[in-house]
PDB file of N, CA and C in Angstrom:
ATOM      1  N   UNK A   1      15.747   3.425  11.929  1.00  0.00           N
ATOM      2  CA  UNK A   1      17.002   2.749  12.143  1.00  0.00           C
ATOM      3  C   UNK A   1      17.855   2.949  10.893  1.00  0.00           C
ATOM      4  N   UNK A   2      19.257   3.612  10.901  1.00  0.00           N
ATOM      5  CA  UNK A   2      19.800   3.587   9.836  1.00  0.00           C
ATOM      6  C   UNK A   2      20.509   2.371   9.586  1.00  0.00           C
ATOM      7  N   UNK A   3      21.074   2.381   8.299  1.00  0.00           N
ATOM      8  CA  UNK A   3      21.576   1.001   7.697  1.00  0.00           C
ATOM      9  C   UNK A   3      22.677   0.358   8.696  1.00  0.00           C
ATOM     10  N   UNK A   4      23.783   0.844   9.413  1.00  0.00           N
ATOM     11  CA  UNK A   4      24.840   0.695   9.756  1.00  0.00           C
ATOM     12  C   UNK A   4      23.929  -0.380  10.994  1.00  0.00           C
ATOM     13  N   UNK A   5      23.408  -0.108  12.145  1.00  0.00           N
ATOM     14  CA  UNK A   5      22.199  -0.570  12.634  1.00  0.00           C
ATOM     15  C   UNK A   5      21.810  -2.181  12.632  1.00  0.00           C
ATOM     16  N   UNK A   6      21.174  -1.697  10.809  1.00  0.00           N
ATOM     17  CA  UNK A   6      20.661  -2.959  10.105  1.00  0.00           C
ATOM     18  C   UNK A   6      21.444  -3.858   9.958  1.00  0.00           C
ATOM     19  N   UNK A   7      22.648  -3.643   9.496  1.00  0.00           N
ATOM     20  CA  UNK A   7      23.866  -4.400   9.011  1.00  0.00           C
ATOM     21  C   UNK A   7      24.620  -5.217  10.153  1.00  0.00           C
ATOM     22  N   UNK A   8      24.471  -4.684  11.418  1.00  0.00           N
ATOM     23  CA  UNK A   8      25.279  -5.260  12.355  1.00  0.00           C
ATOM     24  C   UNK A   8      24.217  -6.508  12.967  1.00  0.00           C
ATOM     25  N   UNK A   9      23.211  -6.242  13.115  1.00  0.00           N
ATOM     26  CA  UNK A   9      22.437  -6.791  13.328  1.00  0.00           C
ATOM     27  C   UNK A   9      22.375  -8.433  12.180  1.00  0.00           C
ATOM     28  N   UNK A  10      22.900  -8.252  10.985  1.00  0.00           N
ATOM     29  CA  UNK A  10      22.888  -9.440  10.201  1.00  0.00           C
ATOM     30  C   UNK A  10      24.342 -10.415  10.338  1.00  0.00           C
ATOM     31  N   UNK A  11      23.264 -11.918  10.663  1.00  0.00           N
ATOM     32  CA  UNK A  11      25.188 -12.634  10.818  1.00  0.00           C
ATOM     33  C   UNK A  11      24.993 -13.633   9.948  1.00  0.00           C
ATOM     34  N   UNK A  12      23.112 -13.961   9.355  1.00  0.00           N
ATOM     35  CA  UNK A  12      23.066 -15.010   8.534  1.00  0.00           C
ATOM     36  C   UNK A  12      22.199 -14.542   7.109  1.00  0.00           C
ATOM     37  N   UNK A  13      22.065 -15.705   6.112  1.00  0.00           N
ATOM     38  CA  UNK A  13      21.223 -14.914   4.883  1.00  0.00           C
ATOM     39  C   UNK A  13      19.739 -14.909   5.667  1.00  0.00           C
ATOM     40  N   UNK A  14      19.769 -15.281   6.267  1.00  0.00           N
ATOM     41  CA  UNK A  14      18.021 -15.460   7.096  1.00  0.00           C
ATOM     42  C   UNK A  14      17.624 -14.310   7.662  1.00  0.00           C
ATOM     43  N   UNK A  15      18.976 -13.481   8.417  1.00  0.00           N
ATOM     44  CA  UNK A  15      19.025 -12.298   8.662  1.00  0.00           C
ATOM     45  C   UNK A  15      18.922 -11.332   8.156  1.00  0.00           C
ATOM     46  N   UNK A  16      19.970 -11.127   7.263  1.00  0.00           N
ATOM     47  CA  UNK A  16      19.467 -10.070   5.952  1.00  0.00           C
ATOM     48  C   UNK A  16      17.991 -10.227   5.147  1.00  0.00           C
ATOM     49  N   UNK A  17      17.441 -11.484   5.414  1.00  0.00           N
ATOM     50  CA  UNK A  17      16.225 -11.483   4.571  1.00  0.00           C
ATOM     51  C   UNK A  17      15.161 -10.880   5.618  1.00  0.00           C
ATOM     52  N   UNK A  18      15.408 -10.604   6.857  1.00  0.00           N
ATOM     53  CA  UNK A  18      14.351 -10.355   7.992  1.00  0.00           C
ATOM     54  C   UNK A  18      14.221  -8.941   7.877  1.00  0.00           C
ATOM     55  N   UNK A  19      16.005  -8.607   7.560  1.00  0.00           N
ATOM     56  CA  UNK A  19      15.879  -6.627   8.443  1.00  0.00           C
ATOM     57  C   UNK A  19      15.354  -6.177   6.934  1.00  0.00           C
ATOM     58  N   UNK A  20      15.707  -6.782   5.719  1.00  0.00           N
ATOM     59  CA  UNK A  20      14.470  -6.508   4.896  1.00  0.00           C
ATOM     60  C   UNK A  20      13.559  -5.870   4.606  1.00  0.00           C
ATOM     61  N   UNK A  21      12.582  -7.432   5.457  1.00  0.00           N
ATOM     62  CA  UNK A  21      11.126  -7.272   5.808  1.00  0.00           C
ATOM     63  C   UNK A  21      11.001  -5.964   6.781  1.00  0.00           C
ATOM     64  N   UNK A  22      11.667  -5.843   7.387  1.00  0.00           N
ATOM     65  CA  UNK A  22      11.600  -5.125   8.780  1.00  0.00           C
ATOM     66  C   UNK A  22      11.839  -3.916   7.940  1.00  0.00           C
ATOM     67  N   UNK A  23      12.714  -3.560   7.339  1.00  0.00           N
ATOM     68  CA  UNK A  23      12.931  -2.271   6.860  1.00  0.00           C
ATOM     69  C   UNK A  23      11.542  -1.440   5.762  1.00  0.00           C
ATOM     70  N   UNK A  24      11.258  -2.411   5.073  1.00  0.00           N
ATOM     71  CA  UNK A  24       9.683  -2.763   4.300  1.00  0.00           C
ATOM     72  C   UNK A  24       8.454  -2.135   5.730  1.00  0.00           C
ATOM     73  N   UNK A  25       8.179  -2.817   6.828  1.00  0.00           N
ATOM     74  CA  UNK A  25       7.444  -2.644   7.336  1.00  0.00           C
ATOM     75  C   UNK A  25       7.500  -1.337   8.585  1.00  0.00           C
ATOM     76  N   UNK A  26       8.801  -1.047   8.555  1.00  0.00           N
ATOM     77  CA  UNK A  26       9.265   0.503   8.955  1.00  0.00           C
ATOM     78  C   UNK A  26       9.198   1.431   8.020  1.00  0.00           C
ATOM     79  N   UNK A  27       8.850   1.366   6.729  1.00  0.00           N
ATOM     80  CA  UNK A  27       8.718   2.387   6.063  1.00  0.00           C
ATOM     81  C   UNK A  27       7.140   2.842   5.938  1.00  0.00           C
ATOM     82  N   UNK A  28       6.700   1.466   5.432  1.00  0.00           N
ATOM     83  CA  UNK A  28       4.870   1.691   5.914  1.00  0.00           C
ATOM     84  C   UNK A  28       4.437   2.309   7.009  1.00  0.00           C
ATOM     85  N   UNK A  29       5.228   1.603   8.125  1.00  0.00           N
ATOM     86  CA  UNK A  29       4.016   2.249   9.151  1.00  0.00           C
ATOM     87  C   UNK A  29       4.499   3.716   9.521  1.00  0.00           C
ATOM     88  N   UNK A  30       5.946   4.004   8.851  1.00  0.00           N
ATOM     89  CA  UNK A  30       5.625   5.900   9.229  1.00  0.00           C
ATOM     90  C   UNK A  30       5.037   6.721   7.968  1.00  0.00           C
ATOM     91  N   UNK A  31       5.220   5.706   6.701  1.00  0.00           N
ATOM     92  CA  UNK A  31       3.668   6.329   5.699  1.00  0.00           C
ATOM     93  C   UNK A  31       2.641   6.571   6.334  1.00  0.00           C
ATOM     94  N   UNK A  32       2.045   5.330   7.050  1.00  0.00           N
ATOM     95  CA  UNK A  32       0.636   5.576   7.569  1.00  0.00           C
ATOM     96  C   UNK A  32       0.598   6.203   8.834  1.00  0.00           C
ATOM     97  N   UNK A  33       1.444   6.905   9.312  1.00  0.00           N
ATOM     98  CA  UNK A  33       1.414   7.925  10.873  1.00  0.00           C
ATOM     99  C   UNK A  33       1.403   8.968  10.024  1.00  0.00           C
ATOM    100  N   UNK A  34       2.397   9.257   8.994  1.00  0.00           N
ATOM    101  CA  UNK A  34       2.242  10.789   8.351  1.00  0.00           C
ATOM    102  C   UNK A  34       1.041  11.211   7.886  1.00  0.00           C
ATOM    103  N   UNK A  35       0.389  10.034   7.132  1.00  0.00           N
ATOM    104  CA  UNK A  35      -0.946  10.297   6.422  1.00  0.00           C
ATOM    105  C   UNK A  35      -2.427  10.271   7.593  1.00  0.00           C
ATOM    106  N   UNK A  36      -2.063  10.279   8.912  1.00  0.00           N
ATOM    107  CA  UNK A  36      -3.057  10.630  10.121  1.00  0.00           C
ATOM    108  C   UNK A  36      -2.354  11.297  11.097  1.00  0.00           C
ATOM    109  N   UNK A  37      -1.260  11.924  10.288  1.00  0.00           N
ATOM    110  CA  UNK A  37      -1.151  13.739  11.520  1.00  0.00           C
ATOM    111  C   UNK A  37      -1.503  14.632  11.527  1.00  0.00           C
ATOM    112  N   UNK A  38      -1.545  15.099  12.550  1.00  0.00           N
ATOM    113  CA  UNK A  38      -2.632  15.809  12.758  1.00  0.00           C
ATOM    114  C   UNK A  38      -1.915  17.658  12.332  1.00  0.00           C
ATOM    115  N   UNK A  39      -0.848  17.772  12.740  1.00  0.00           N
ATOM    116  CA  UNK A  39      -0.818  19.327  12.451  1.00  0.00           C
ATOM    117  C   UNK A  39       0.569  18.913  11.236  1.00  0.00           C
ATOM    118  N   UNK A  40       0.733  20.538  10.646  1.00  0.00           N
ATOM    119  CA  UNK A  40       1.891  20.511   9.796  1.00  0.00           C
ATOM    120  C   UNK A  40       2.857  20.063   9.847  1.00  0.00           C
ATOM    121  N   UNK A  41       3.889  20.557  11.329  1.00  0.00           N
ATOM    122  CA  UNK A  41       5.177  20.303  11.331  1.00  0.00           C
ATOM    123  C   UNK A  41       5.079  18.867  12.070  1.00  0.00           C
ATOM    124  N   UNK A  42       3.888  18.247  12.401  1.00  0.00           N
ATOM    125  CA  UNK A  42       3.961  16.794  12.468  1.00  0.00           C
ATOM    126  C   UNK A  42       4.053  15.748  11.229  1.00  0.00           C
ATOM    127  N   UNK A  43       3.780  16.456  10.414  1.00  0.00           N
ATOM    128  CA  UNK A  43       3.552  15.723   8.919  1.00  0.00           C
ATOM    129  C   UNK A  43       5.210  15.872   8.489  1.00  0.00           C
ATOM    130  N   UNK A  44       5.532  17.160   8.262  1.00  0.00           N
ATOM    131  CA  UNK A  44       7.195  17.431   7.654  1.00  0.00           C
ATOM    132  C   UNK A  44       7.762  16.521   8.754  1.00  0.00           C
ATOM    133  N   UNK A  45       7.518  15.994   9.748  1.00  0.00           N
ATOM    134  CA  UNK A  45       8.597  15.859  10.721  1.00  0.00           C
ATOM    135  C   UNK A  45       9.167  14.585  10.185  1.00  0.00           C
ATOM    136  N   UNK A  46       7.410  13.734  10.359  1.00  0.00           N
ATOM    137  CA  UNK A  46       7.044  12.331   9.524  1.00  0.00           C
ATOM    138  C   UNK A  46       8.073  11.848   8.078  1.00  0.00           C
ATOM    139  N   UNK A  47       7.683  12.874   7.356  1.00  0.00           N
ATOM    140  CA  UNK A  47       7.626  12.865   5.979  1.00  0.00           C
ATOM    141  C   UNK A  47       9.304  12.538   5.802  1.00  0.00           C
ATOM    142  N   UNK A  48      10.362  13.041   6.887  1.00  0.00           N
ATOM    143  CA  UNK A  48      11.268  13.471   6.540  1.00  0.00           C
ATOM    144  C   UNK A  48      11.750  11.866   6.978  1.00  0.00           C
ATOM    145  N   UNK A  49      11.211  11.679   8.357  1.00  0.00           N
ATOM    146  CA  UNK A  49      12.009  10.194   9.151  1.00  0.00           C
ATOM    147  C   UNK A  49      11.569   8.905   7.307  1.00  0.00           C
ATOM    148  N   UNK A  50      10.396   9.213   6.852  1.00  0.00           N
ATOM    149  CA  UNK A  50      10.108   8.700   5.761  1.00  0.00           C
ATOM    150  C   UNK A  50      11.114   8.371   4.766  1.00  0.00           C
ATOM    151  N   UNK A  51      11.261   9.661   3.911  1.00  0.00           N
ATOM    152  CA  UNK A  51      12.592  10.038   3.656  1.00  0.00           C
ATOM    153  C   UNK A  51      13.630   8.941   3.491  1.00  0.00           C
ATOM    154  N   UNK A  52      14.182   9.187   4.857  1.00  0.00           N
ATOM    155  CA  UNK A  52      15.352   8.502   5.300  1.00  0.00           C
ATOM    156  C   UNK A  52      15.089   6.596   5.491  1.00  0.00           C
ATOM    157  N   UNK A  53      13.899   6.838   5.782  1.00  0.00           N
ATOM    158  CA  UNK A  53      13.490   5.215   5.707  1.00  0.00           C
ATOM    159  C   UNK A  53      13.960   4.427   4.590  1.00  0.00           C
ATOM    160  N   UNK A  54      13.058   5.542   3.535  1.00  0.00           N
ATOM    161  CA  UNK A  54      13.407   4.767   2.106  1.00  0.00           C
ATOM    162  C   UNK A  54      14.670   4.496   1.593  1.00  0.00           C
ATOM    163  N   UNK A  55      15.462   5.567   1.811  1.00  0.00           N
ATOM    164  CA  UNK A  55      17.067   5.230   1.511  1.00  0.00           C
ATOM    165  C   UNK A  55      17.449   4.431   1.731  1.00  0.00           C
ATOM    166  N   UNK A  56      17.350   4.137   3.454  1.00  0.00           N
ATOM    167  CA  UNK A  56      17.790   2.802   3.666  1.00  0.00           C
ATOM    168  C   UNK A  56      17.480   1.579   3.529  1.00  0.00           C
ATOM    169  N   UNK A  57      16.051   1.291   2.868  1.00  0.00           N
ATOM    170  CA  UNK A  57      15.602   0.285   2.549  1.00  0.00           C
ATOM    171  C   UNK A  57      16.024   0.358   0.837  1.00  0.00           C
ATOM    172  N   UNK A  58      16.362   1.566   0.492  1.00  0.00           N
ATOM    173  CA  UNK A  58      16.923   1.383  -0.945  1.00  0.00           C
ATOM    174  C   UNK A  58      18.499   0.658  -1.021  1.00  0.00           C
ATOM    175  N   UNK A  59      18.828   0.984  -0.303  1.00  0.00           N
ATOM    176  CA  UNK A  59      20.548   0.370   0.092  1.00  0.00           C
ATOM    177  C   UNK A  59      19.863  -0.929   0.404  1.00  0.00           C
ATOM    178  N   UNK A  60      19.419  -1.315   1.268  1.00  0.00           N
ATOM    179  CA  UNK A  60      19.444  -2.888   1.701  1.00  0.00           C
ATOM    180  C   UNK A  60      19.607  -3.037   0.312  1.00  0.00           C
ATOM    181  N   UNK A  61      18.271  -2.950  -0.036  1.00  0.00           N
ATOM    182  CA  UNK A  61      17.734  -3.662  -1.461  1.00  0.00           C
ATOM    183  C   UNK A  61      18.827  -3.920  -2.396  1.00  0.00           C
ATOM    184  N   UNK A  62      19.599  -2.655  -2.906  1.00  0.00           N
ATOM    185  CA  UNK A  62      20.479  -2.657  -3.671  1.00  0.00           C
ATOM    186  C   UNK A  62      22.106  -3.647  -3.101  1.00  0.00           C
ATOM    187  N   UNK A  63      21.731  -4.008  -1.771  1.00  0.00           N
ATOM    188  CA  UNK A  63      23.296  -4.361  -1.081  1.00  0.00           C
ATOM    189  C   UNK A  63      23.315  -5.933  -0.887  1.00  0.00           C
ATOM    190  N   UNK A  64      21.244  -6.266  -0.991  1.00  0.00           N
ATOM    191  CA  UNK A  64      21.393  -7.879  -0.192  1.00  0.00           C
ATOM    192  C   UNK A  64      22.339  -8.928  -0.996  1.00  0.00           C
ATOM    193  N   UNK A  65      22.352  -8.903  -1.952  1.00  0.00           N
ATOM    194  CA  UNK A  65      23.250 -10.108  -2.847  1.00  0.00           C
ATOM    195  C   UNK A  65      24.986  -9.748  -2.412  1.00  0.00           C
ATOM    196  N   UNK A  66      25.307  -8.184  -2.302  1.00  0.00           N
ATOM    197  CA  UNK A  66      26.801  -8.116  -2.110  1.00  0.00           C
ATOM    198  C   UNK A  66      26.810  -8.635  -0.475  1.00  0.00           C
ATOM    199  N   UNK A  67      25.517  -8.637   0.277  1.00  0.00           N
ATOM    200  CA  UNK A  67      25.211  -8.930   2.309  1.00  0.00           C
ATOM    201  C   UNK A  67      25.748 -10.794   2.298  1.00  0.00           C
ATOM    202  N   UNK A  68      25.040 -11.108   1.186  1.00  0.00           N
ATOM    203  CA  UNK A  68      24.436 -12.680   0.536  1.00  0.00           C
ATOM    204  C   UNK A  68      26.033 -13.084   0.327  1.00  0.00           C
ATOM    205  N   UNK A  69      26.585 -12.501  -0.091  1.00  0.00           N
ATOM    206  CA  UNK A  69      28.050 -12.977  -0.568  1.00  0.00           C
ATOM    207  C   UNK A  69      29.347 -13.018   0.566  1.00  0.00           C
ATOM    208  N   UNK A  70      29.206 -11.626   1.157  1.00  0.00           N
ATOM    209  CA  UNK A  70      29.905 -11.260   2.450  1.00  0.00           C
ATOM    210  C   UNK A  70      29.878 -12.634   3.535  1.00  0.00           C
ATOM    211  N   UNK A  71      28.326 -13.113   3.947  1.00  0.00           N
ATOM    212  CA  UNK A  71      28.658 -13.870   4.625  1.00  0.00           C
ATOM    213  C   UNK A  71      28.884 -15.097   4.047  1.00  0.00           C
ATOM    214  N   UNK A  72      28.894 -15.240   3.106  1.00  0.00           N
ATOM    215  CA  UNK A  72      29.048 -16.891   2.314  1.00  0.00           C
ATOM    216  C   UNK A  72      30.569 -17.146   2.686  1.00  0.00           C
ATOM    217  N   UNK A  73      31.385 -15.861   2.389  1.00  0.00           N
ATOM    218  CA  UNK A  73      32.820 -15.642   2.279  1.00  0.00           C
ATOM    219  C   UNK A  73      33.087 -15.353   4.097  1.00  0.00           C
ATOM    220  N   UNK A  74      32.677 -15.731   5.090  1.00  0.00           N
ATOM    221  CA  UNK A  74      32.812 -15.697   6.384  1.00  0.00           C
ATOM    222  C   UNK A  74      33.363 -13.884   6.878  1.00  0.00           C
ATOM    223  N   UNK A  75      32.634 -12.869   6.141  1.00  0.00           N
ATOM    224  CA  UNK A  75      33.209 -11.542   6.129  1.00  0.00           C
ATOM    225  C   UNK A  75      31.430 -10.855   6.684  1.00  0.00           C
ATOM    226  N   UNK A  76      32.148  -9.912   7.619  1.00  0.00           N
ATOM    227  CA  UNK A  76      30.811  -9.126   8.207  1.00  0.00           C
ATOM    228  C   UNK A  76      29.967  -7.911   7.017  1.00  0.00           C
ATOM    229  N   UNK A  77      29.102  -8.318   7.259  1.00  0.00           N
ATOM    230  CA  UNK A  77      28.461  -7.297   6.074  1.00  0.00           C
ATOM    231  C   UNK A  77      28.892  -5.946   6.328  1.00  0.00           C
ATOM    232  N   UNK A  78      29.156  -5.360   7.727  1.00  0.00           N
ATOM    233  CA  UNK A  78      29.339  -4.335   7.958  1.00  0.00           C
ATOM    234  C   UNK A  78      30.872  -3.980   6.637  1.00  0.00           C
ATOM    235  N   UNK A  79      31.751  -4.771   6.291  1.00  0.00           N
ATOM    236  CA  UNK A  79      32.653  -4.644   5.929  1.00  0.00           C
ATOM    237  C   UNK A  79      32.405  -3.630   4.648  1.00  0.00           C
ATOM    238  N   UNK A  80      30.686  -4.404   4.089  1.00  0.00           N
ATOM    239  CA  UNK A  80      30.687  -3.394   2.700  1.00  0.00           C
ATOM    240  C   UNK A  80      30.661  -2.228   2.992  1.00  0.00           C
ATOM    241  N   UNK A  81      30.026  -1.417   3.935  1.00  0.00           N
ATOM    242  CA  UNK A  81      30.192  -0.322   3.608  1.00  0.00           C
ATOM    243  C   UNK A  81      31.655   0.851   3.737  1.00  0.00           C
ATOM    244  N   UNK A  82      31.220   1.585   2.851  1.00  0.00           N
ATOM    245  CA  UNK A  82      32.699   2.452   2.778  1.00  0.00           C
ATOM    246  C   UNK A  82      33.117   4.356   3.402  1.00  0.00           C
TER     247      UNK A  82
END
């Protein structure tokens, strides 16, 4: 799931603290599918959705306090991004 996704999906801080977790536990479990595939281009395929996982759990991470503020200020998180 990319961030844009994540973001719409948040309307409270309870929310942003969930897709989080959720983003945390979407990155694990395609660690642990890559690390029991079975042929090559199943692994690169993995490796790559991986990849992209992390980014976006690197953005949450880096975004929840500006997410935290957005809605304090009655503004959609979607707004941060540019």
């Amino acid at each position: 799931m990319d961030l844009r996704k994540r973001l719409e999906k948040i309307v409270t801080v309870a929310d942003a603290e969930k897709q989080l977790e959720l983003a945390k536990e979407y990155v694990k479990r395609i660690r642990n599918e890559a690390k029991k595939a079975g042929s090559l281009a199943e692994k690169l395929a993995l490796n790559e959705k991986h990849k992209e996982a992390e980014g976006v759990l690197r953005k949450l991470r880096l975004m929840i306090f500006d997410i935290e503020d957005a809605i304090a200020a009655g503004q959609s998180p979607l707004s941060l991004l540019k």
